[in-house]
N, C-alpha and C. Protein backbone atom coordinates (compact mmCIF):
# COMPACT_ATOMS: atom_id res chain seq x y z
N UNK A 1 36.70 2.81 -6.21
CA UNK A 1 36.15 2.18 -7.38
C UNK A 1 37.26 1.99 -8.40
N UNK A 2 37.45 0.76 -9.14
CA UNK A 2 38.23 0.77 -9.73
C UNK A 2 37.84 1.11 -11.58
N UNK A 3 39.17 1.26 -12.24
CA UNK A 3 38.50 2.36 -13.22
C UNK A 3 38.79 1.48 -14.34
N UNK A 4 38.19 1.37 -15.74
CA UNK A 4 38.00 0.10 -16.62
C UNK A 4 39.46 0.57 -17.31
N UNK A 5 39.92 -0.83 -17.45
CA UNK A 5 41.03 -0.48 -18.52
C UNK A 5 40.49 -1.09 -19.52
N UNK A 6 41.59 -0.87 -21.00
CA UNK A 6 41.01 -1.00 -22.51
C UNK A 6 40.94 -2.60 -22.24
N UNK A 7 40.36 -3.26 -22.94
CA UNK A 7 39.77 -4.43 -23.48
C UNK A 7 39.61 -4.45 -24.71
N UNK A 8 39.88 -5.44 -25.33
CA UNK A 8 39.98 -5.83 -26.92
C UNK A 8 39.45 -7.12 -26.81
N UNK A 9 38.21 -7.17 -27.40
CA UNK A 9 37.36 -8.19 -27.43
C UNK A 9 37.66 -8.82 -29.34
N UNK A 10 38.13 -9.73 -29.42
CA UNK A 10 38.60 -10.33 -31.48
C UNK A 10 37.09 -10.79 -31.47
N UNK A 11 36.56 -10.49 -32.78
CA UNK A 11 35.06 -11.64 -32.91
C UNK A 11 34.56 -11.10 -32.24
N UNK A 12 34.15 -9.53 -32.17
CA UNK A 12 32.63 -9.40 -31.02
C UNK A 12 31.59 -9.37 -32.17
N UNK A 13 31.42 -9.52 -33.08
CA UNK A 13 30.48 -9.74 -34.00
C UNK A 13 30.05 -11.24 -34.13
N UNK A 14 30.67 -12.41 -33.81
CA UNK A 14 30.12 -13.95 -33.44
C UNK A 14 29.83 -13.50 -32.32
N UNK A 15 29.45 -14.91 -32.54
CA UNK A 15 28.63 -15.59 -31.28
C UNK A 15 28.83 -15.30 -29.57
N UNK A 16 29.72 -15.85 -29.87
CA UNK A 16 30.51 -16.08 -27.76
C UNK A 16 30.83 -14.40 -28.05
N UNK A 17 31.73 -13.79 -29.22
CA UNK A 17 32.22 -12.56 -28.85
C UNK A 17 31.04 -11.30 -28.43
N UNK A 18 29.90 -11.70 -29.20
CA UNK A 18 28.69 -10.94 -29.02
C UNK A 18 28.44 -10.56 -27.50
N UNK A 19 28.57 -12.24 -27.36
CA UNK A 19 27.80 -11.92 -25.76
C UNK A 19 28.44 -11.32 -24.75
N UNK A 20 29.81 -11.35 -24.96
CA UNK A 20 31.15 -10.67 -24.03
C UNK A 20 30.61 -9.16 -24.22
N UNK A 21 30.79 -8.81 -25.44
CA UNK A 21 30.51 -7.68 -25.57
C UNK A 21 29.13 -6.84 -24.85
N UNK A 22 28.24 -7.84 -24.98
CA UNK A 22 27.22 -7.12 -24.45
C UNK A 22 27.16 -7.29 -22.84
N UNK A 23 27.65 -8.21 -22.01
CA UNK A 23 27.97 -8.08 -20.68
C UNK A 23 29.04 -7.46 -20.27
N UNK A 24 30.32 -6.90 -21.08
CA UNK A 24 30.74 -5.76 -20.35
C UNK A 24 29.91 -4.62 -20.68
N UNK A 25 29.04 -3.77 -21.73
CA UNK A 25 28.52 -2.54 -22.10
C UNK A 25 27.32 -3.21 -20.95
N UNK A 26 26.95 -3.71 -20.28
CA UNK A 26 26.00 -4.03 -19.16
C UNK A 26 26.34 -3.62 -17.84
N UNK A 27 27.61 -3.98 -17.88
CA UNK A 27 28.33 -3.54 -16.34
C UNK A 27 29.26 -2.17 -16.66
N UNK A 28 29.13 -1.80 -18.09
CA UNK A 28 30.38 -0.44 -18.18
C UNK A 28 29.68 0.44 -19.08
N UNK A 29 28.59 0.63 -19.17
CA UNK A 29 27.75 1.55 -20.16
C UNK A 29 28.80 2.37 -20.95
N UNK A 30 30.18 3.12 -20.25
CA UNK A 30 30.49 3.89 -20.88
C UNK A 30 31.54 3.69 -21.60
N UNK A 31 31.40 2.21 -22.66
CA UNK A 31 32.37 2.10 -22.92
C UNK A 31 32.34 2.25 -24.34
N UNK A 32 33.14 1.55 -25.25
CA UNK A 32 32.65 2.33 -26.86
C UNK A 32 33.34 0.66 -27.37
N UNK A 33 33.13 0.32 -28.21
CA UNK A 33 32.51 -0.80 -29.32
C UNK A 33 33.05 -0.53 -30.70
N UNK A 34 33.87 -1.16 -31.48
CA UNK A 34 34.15 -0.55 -32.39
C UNK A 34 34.49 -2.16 -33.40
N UNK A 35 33.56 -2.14 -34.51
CA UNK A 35 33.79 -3.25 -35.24
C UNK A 35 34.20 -3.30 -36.59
C-alpha cells in the first residue's frame, strides 16, 4: 500500500479547491485540513 505524501491544496476554501479537498479526505480520512 502506498503511503500519502503531503499535499498542499491553495484555495481549498473556493470552489474547485473545496471539492479537491473533500475527495482526497474521502479516499484519505486521515488526513488533516488546515485553512
Amino acid at each position: 500500500m502506498r503511503s500519502l505524501k503531503s499535499i498542499l491544496v491553495t484555495g481549498g476554501a473556493g470552489f474547485i479547491g473545496s471539492h479537491v479537498v473533500r475527495l482526497l479526505l474521502n479516499k484519505h480520512p486521515e488526513a488533516e485540513v488546515v485553512n
